[in-house]
Structures are given as C-alpha cells and as structure tokens.
C-alpha atoms as a PDB file:
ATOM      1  CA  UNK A   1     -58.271 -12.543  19.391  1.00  0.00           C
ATOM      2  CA  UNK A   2     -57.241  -8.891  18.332  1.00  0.00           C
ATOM      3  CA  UNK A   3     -54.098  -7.973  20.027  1.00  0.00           C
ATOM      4  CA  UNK A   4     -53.746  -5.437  22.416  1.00  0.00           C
ATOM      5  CA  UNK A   5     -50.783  -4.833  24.785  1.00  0.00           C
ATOM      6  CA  UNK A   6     -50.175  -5.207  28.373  1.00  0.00           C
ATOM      7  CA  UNK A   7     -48.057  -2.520  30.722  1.00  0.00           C
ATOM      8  CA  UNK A   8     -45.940  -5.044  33.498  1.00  0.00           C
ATOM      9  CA  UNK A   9     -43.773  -4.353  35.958  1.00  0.00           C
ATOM     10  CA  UNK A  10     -42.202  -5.606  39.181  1.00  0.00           C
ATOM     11  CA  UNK A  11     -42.999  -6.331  42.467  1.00  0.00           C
ATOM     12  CA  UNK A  12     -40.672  -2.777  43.895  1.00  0.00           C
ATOM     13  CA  UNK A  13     -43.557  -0.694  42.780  1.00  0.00           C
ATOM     14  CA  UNK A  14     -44.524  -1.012  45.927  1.00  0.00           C
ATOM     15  CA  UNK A  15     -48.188  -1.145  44.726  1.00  0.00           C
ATOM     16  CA  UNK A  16     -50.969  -2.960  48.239  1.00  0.00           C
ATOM     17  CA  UNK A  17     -51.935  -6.413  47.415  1.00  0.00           C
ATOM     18  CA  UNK A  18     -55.963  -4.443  46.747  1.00  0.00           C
ATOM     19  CA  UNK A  19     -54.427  -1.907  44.318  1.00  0.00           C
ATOM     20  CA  UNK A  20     -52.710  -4.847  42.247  1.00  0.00           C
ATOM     21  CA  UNK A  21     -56.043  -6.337  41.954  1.00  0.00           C
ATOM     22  CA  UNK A  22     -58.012  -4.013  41.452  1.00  0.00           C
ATOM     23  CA  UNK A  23     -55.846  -2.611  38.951  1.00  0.00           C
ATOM     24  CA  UNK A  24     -55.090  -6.235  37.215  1.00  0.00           C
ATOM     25  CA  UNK A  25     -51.582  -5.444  37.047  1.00  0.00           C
ATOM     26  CA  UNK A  26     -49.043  -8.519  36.024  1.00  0.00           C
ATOM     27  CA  UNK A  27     -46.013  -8.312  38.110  1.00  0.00           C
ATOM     28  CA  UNK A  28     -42.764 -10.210  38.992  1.00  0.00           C
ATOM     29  CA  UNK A  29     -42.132 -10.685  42.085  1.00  0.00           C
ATOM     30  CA  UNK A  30     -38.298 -10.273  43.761  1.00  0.00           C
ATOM     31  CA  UNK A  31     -37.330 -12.379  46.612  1.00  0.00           C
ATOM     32  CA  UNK A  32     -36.343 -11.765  50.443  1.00  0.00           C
ATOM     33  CA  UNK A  33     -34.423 -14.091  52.717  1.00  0.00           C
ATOM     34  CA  UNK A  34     -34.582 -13.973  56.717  1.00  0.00           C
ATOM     35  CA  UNK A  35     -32.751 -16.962  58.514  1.00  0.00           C
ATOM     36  CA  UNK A  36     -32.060 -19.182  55.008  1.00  0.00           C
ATOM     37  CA  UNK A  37     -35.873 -18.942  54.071  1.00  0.00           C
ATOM     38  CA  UNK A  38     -36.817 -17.044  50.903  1.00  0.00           C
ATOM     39  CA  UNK A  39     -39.925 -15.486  50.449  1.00  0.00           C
ATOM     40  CA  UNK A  40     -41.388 -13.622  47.249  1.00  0.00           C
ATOM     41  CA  UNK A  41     -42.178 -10.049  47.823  1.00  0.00           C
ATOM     42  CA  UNK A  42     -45.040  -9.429  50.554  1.00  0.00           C
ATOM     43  CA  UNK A  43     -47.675  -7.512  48.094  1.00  0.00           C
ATOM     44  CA  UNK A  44     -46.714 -10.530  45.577  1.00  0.00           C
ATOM     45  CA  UNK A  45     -48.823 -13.251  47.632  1.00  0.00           C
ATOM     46  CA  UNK A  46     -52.323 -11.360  48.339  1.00  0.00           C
ATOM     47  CA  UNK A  47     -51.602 -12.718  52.221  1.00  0.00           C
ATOM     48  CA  UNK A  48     -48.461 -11.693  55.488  1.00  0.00           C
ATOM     49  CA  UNK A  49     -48.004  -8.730  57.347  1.00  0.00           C
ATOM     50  CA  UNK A  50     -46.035  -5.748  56.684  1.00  0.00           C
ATOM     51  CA  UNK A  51     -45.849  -4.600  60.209  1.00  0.00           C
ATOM     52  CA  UNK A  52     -44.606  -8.133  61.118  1.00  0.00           C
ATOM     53  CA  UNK A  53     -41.404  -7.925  58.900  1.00  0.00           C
ATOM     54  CA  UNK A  54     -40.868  -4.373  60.029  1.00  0.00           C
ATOM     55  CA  UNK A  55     -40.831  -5.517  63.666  1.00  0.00           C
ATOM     56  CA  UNK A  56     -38.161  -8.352  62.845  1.00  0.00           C
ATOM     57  CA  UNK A  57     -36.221  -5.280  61.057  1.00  0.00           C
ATOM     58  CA  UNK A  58     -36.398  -3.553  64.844  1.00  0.00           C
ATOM     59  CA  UNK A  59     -35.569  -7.017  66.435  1.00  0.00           C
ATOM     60  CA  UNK A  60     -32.471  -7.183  64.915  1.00  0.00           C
ATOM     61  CA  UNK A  61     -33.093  -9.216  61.545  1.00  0.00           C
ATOM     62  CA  UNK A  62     -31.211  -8.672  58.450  1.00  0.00           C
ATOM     63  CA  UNK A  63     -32.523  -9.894  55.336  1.00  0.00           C
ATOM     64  CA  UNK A  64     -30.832  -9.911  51.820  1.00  0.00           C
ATOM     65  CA  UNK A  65     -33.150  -9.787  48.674  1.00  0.00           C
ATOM     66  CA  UNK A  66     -32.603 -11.655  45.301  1.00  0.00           C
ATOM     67  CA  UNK A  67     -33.147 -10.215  41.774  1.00  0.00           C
ATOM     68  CA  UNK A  68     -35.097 -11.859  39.049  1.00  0.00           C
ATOM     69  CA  UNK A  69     -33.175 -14.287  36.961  1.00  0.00           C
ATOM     70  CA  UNK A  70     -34.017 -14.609  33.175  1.00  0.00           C
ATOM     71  CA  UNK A  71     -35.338 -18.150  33.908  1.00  0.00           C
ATOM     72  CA  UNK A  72     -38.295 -15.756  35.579  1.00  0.00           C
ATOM     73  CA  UNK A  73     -38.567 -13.811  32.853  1.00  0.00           C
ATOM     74  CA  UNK A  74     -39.197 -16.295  30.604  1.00  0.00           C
ATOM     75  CA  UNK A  75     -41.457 -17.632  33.077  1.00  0.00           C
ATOM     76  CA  UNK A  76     -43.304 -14.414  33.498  1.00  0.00           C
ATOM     77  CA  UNK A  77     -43.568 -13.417  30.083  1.00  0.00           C
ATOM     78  CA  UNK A  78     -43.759 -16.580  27.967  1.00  0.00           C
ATOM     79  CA  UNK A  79     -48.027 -17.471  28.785  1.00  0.00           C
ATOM     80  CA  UNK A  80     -48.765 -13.183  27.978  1.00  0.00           C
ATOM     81  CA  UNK A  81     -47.291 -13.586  24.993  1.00  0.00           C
ATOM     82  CA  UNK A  82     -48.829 -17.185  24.297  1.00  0.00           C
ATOM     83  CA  UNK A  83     -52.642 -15.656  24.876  1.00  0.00           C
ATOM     84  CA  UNK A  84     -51.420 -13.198  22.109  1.00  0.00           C
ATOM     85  CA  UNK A  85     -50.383  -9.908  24.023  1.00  0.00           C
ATOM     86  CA  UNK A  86     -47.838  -7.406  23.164  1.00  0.00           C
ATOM     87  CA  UNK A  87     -45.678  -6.414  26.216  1.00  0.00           C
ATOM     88  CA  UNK A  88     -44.351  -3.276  27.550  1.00  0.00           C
ATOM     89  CA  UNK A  89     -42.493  -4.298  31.158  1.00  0.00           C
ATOM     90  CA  UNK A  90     -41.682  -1.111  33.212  1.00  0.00           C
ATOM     91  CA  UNK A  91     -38.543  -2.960  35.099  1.00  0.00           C
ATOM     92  CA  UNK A  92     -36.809  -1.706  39.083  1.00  0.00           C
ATOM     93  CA  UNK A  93     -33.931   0.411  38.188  1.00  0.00           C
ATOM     94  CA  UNK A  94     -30.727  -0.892  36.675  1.00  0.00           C
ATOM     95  CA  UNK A  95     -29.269   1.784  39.538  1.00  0.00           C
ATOM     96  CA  UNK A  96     -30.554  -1.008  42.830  1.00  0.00           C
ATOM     97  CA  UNK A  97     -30.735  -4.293  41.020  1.00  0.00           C
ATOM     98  CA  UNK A  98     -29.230  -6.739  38.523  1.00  0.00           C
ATOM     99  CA  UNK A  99     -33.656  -7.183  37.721  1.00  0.00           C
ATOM    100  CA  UNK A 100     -33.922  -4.943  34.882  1.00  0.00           C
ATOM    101  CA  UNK A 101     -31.278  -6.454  32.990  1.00  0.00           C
ATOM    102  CA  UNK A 102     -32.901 -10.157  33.764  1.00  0.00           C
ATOM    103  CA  UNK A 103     -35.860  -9.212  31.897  1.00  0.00           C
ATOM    104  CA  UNK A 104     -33.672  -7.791  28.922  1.00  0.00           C
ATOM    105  CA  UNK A 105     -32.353 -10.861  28.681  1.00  0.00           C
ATOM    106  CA  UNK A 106     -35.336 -12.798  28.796  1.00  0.00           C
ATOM    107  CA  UNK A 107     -37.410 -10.585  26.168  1.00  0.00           C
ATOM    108  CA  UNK A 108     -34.504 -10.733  23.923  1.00  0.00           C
ATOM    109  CA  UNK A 109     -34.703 -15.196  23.937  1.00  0.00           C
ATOM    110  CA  UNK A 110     -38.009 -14.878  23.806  1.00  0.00           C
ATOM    111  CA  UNK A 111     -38.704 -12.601  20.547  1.00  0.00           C
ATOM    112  CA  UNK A 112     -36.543 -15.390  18.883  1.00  0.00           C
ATOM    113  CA  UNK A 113     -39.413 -17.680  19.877  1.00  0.00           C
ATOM    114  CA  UNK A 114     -42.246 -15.316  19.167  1.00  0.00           C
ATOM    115  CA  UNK A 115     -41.085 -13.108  16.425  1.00  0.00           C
ATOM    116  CA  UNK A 116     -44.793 -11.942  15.520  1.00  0.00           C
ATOM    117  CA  UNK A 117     -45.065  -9.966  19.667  1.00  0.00           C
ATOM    118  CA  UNK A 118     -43.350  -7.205  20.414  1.00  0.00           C
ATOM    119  CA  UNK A 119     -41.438  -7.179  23.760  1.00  0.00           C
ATOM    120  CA  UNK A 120     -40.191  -3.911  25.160  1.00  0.00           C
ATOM    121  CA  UNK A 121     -38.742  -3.918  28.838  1.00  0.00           C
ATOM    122  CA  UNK A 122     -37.789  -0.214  30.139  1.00  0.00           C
ATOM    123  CA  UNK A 123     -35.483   0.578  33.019  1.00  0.00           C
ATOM    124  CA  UNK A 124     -37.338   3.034  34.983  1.00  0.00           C
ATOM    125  CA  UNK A 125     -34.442   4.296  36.880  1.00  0.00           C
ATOM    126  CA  UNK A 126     -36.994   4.444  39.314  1.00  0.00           C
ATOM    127  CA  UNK A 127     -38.185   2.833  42.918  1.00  0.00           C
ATOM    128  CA  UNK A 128     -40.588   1.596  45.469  1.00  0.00           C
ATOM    129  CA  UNK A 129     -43.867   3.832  44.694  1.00  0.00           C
ATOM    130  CA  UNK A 130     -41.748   6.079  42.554  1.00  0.00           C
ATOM    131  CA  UNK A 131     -41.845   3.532  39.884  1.00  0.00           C
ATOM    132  CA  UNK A 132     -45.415   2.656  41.182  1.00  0.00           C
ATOM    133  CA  UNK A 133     -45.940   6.144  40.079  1.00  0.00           C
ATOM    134  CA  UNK A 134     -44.616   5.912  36.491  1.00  0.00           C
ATOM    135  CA  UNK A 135     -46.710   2.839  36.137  1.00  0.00           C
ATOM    136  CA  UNK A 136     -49.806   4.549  37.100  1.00  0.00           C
ATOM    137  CA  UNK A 137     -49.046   7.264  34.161  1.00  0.00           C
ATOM    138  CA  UNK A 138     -48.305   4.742  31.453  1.00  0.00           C
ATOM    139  CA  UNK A 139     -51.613   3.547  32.608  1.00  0.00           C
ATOM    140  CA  UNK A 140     -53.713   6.208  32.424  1.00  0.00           C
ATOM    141  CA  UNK A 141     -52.231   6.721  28.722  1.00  0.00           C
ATOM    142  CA  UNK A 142     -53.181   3.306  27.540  1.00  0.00           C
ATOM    143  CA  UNK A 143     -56.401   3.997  28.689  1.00  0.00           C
ATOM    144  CA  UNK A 144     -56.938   7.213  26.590  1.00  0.00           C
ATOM    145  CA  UNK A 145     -56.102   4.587  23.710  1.00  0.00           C
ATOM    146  CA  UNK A 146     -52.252   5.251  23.388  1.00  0.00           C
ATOM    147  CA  UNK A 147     -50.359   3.119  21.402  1.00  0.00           C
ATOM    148  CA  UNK A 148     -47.738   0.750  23.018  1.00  0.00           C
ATOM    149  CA  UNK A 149     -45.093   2.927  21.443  1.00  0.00           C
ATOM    150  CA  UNK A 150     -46.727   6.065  22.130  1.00  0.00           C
ATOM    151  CA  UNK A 151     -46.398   5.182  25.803  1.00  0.00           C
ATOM    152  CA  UNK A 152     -42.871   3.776  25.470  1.00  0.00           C
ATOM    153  CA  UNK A 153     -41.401   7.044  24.079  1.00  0.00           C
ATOM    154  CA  UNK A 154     -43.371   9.208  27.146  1.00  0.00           C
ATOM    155  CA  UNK A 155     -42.233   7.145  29.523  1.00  0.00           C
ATOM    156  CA  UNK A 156     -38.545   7.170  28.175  1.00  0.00           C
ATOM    157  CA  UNK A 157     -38.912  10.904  28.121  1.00  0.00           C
ATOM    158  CA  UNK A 158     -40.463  11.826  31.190  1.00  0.00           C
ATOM    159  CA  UNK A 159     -38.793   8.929  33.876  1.00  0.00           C
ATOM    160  CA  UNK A 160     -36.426  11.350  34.782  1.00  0.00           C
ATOM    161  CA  UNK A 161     -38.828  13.847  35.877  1.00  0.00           C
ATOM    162  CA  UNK A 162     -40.616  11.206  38.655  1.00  0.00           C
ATOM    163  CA  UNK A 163     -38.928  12.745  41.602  1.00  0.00           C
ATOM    164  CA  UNK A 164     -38.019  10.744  44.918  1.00  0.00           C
ATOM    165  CA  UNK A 165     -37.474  12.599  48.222  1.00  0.00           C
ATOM    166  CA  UNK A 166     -36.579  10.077  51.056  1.00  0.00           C
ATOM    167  CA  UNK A 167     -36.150  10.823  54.584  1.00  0.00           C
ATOM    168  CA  UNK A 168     -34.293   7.706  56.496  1.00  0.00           C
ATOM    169  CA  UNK A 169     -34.909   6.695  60.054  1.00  0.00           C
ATOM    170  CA  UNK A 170     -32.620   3.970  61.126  1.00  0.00           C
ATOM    171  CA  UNK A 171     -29.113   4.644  60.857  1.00  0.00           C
ATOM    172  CA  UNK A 172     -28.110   1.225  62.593  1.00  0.00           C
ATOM    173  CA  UNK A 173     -29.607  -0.660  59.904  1.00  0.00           C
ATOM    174  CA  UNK A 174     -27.898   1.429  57.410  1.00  0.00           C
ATOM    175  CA  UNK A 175     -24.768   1.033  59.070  1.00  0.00           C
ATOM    176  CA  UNK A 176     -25.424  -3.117  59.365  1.00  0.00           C
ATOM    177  CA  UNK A 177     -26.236  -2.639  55.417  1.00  0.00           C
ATOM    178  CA  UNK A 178     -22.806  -1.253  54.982  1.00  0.00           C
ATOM    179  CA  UNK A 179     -24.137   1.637  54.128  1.00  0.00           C
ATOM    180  CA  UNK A 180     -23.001   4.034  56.584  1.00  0.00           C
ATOM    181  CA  UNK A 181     -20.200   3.705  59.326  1.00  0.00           C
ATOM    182  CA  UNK A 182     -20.563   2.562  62.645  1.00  0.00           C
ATOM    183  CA  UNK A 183     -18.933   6.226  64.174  1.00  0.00           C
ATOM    184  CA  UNK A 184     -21.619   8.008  61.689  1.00  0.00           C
ATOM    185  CA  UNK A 185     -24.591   5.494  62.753  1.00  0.00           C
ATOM    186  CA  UNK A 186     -24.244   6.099  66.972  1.00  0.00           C
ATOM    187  CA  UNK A 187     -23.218   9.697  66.252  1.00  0.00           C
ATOM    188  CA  UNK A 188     -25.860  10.535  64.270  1.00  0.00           C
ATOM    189  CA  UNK A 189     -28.500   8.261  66.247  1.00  0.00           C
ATOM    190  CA  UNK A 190     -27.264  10.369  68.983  1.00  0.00           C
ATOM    191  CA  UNK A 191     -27.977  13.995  67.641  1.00  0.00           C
ATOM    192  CA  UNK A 192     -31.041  13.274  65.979  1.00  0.00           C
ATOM    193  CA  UNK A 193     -29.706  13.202  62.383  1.00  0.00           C
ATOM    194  CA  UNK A 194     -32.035  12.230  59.743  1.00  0.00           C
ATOM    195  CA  UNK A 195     -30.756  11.237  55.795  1.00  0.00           C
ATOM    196  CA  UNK A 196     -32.307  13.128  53.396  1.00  0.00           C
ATOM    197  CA  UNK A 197     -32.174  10.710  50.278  1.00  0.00           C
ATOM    198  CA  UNK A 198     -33.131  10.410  46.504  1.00  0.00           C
ATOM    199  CA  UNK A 199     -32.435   8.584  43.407  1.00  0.00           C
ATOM    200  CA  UNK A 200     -30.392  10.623  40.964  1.00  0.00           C
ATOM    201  CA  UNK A 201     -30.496  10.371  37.093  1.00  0.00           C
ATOM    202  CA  UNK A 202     -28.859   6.890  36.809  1.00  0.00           C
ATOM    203  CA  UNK A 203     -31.720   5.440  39.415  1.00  0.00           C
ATOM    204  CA  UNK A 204     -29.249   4.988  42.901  1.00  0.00           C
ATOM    205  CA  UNK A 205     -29.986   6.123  45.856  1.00  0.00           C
ATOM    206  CA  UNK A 206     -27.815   9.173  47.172  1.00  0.00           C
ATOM    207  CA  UNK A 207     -27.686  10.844  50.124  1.00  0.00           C
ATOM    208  CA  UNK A 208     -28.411  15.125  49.243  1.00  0.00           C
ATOM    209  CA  UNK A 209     -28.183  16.351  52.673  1.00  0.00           C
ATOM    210  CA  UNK A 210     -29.357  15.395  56.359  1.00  0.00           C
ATOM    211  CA  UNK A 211     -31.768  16.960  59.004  1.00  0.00           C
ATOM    212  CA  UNK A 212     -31.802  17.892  62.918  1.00  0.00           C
ATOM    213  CA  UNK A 213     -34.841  15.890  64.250  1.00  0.00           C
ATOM    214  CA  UNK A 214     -38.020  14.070  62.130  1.00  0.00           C
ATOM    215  CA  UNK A 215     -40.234  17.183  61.839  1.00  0.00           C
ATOM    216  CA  UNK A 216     -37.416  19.058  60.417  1.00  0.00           C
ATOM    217  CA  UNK A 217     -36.334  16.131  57.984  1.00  0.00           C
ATOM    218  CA  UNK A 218     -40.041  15.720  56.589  1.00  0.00           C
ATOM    219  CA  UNK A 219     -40.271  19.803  55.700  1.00  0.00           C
ATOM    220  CA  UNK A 220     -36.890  19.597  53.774  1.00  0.00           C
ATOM    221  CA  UNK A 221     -38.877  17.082  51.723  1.00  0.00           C
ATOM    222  CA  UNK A 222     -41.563  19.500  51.234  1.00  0.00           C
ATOM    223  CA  UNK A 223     -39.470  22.383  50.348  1.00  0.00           C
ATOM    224  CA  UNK A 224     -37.629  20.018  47.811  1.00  0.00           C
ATOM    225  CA  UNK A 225     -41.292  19.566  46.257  1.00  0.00           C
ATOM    226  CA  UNK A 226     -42.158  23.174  46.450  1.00  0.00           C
ATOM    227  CA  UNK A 227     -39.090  23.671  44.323  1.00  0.00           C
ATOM    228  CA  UNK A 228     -39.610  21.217  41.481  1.00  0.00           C
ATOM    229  CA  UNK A 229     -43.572  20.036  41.933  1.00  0.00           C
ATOM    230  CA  UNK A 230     -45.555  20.866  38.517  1.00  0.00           C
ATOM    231  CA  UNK A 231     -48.986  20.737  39.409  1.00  0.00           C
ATOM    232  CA  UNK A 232     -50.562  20.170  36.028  1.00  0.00           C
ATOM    233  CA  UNK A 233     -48.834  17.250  35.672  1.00  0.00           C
ATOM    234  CA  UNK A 234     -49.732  15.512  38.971  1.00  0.00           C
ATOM    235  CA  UNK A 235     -53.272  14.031  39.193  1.00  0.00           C
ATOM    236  CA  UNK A 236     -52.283  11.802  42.360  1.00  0.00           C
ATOM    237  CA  UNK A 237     -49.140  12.049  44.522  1.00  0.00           C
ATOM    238  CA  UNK A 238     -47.630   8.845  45.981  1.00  0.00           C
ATOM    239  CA  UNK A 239     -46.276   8.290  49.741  1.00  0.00           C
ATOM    240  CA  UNK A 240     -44.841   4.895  50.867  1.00  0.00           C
ATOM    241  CA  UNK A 241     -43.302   4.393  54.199  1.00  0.00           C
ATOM    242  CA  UNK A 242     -41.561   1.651  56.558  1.00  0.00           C
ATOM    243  CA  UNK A 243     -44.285   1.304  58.907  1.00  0.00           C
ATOM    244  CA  UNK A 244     -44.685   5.065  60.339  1.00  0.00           C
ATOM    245  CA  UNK A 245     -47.946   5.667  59.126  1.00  0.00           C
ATOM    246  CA  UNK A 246     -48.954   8.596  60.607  1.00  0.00           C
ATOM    247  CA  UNK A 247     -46.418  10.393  59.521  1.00  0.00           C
ATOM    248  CA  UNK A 248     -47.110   9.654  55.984  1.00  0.00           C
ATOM    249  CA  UNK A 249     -50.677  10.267  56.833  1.00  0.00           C
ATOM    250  CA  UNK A 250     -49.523  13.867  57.815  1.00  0.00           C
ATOM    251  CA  UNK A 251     -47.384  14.537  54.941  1.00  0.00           C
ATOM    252  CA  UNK A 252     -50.313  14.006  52.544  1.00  0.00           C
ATOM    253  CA  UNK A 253     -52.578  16.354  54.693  1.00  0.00           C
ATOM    254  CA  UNK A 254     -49.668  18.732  54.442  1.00  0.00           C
ATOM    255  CA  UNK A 255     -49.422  17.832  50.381  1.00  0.00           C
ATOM    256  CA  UNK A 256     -52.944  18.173  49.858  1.00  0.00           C
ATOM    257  CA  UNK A 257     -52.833  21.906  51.556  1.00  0.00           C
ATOM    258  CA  UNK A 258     -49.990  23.604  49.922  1.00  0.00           C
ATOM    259  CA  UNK A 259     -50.644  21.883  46.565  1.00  0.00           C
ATOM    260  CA  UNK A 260     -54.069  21.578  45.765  1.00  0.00           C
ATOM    261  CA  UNK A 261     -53.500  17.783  44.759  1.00  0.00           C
ATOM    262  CA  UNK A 262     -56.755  16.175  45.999  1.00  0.00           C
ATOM    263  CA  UNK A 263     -55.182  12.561  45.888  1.00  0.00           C
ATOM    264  CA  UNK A 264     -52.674  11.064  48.097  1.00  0.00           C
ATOM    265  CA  UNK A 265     -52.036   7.242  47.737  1.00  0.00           C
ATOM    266  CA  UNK A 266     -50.308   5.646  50.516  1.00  0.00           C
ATOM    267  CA  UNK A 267     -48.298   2.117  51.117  1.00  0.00           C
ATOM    268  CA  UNK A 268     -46.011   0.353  52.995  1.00  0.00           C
ATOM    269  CA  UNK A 269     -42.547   0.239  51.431  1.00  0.00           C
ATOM    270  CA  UNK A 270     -42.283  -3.306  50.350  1.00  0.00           C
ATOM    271  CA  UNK A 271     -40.286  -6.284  51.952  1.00  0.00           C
ATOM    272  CA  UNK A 272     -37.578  -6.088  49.002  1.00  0.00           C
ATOM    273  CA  UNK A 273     -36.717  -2.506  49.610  1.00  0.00           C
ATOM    274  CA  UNK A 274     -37.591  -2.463  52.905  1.00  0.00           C
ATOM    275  CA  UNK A 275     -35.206  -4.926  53.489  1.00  0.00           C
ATOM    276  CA  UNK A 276     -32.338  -1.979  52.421  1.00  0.00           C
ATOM    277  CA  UNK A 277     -34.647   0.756  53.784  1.00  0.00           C
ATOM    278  CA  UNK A 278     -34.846  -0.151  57.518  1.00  0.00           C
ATOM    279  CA  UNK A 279     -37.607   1.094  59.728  1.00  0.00           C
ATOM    280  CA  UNK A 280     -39.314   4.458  59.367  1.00  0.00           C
ATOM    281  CA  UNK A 281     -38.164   6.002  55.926  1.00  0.00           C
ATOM    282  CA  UNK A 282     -40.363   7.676  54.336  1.00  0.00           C
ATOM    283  CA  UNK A 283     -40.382   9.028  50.736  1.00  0.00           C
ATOM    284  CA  UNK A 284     -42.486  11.044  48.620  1.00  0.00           C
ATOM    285  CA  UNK A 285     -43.103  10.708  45.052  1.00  0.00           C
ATOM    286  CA  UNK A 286     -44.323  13.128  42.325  1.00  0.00           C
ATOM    287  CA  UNK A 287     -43.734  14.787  38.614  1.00  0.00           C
ATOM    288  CA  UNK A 288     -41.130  17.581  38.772  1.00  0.00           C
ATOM    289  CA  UNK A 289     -39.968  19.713  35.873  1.00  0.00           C
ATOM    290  CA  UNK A 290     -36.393  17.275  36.577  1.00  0.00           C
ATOM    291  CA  UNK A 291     -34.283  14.746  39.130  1.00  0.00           C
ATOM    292  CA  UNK A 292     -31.121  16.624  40.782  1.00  0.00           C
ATOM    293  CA  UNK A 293     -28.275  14.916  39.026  1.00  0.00           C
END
C-alpha cells in the first residue's frame, strides 16, 4: 500500500465516544481506579455513564488514575506501523502525567524494530478538550494534504497558543486531592469562592485568580477570552465540563454572541481528569495570540 500517516493521541482529549468514531481517531486509553477496580477511560469503551461517575465523585468516591506504560505503547503503536503507517501521536501533557514520556519511550524501541516508519510523539502541554482542540487542527491540516512534518512543526509552534480557562466547583474534592487545604476548602465553600484555573506554558494546571459566586467565575473566563481570542484562527471553540451542562450550554450561547464563532463543541470532562477535576469545572478552550506564563 502507499503510505500515508496517521495523527493519534490519548484518551484526555476528552473527545464523546460518537466524535471518536466518527472521526476514526486511534487513541490510548489511561486508566481510573474506584474501590481496587480499574477501568480504561469512559469515552475509550463506546459504552458507561458519565453522569454515573460524577455522582460517585458527589458521593464521596475518590479515584486515582494510571498513566500509560511503554508496554502500551508498544501495544498501541506496533499493528499502525505493521499495516504500513507513519505516526504522529499528539500525547497528554508531560505537565499532568508520566503518559507522554511512555510513548517516547515506546516510539524510540520501536523505530529500532521498524527503521523504514517514522514515529513522532509530541507533548502537547495541553488537556482534556484543550488538547482535543489541537488534535482537531492537526486534523484539518492533514486534510488540506499537509505533510506529516508540515503538521509536526505547526503544532510545535502554535501549542502554546491553545488557551485553557477553567473555572473549579468543588473545593472539597480539591482539598481530598491534596490540592488545596482543608481551612481554604470550608472557607471558601463557605463564601462562594470559585478557582479560576489554566495550564501555563509547561502544561500544569495553576490557579490565576478566584471568583465571588458561579456567574461571576464564568465571565472572568470570558473576559480572559476577550483578551487573547483571535478570531481568524478559531473555526470551532471547545467547552468540556464535569457534568453541569447547562452552564456550558450557556457559555457557548454567550461565545457564539460576542465572538461570531458559529461552532461550539461540547463534552463531558473525561473520567481520567475528572477524577482530579471534581464535580462542576468547567473550562473553555480556544486559539489565543499566547498562554499566560
């Protein structure tokens, strides 16, 4: 057959079970585990229930989440490269997970075995539907007919422009994360204070700054946007959320007004990073002119 190359990723993009298929995208999935079980990533098995795991988050459960190993990634890789493809994997930032460098590993072993394909793996510094995001633009590149290194090179010098505003919700499950205090997690439960969150330059999640109340966290988003959105650049504008749907439905309605983008995709934050994420964070994705340090 004549070679052509294929554009994989992970599981964390955060892409709906009927995108992924649609879209025939070739993904590794990371793992969750709730009381000893582990389970690959919900949009990873075409079947379960988002709003099921989010109501174990609100009962109290507390699941941890596994990267890939490079056992995987041989796994994953090895039968695309057997039926003759070139790969270019689009890998969950090195800033959250131990992932990226898996696959690294596992291309490197594996262009030993295959030294006629070409395996590159690229750390998005990027998350959820923020790296779903960058995927869909590498995407839409290979299918105006750009070369697997053309798209490489953009991606590598535009993944710092895919912006992530995050508002968080539940400050308890933060706090059982170890990721606030306890003083911080009743207090600010208590006054209404919401996290305003993104992922800087070397792909971790920081806090940049915290809200009075849910309606006032959400416009902070949308100012942030107003501030660094280039329109030209952004054909579709991505919103993923821990099951609070309407609001995300509003925030698109509110996207779509102020800046003329016609397309809004929505999902569920996935079971891996939902599993950090807690209940009702929401977090808006887009193309800015750059990330905040």
């Amino acid at each position: 057959m004549e070679n052509t190359y294929l554009i994989t990723t992970d599981s964390t993009t955060d892409f709906d079970p009927a995108y992924i298929k649609e879209h025939d995208i070739h993904m590794v999935p990371l793992s969750y585990v709730v009381d000893g079980v582990s389970h690959p990533d919900l949009n990873a098995t075409e079947t379960g229930d988002y709003k099921a795991f989010y109501d174990a988050l609100r009962a109290g459960a507390m699941p941890t989440t596994s990267q890939v190993t490079p056992e995987e990634g041989i796994r994953f890789f090895e039968p695309l490269l057997q039926q003759g493809y070139d790969i270019l994997h689009l890998a969950f930032t090195s800033g959250l997970s131990g992932t990226c460098g898996s696959m690294m590993v596992a291309a490197d072993e594996l262009r030993e075995k295959y030294p006629e394909r070409k395996i590159t793996v690229i750390d998005s510094l990027c998350a959820s539907l923020g790296e779903g995001l960058l995927y869909h633009h590498m995407r839409r590149l290979q299918d105006e007919g750009k070369s697997m290194e053309e798209v490489a090179e953009w991606t590598e010098r535009n993944k710092l422009r895919l912006c992530h505003q995050v508002i968080a919700d539940d400050l308890h499950h933060l706090q059982r994360g170890g990721r606030v205090s306890k003083t911080a997690a009743v207090f600010g439960t208590m006054l209404g204070i919401k996290p305003i969150i993104h992922v800087n330059n070397e792909g971790k999640l920081i806090p940049v700054g915290k809200a009075r109340g849910r309606k006032a966290g959400i416009e902070s988003l949308l100012k942030t946007m107003e501030e660094k959105f280039v329109k030209e650049d952004n054909d579709v504008v991505y919103i993923c959320h821990a099951d609070c749907l309407e609001d995300a439905q509003q925030t698109a309605r509110q996207i779509k007004q102020r800046f003329g983008v016609k397309e809004v995709y929505i999902n569920y934050i996935g079971t891996v990073i939902g599993s950090h994420t807690g209940c009702g964070t929401m977090a808006i994705f887009f193309l800015g002119d750059k990330r905040d340090m």
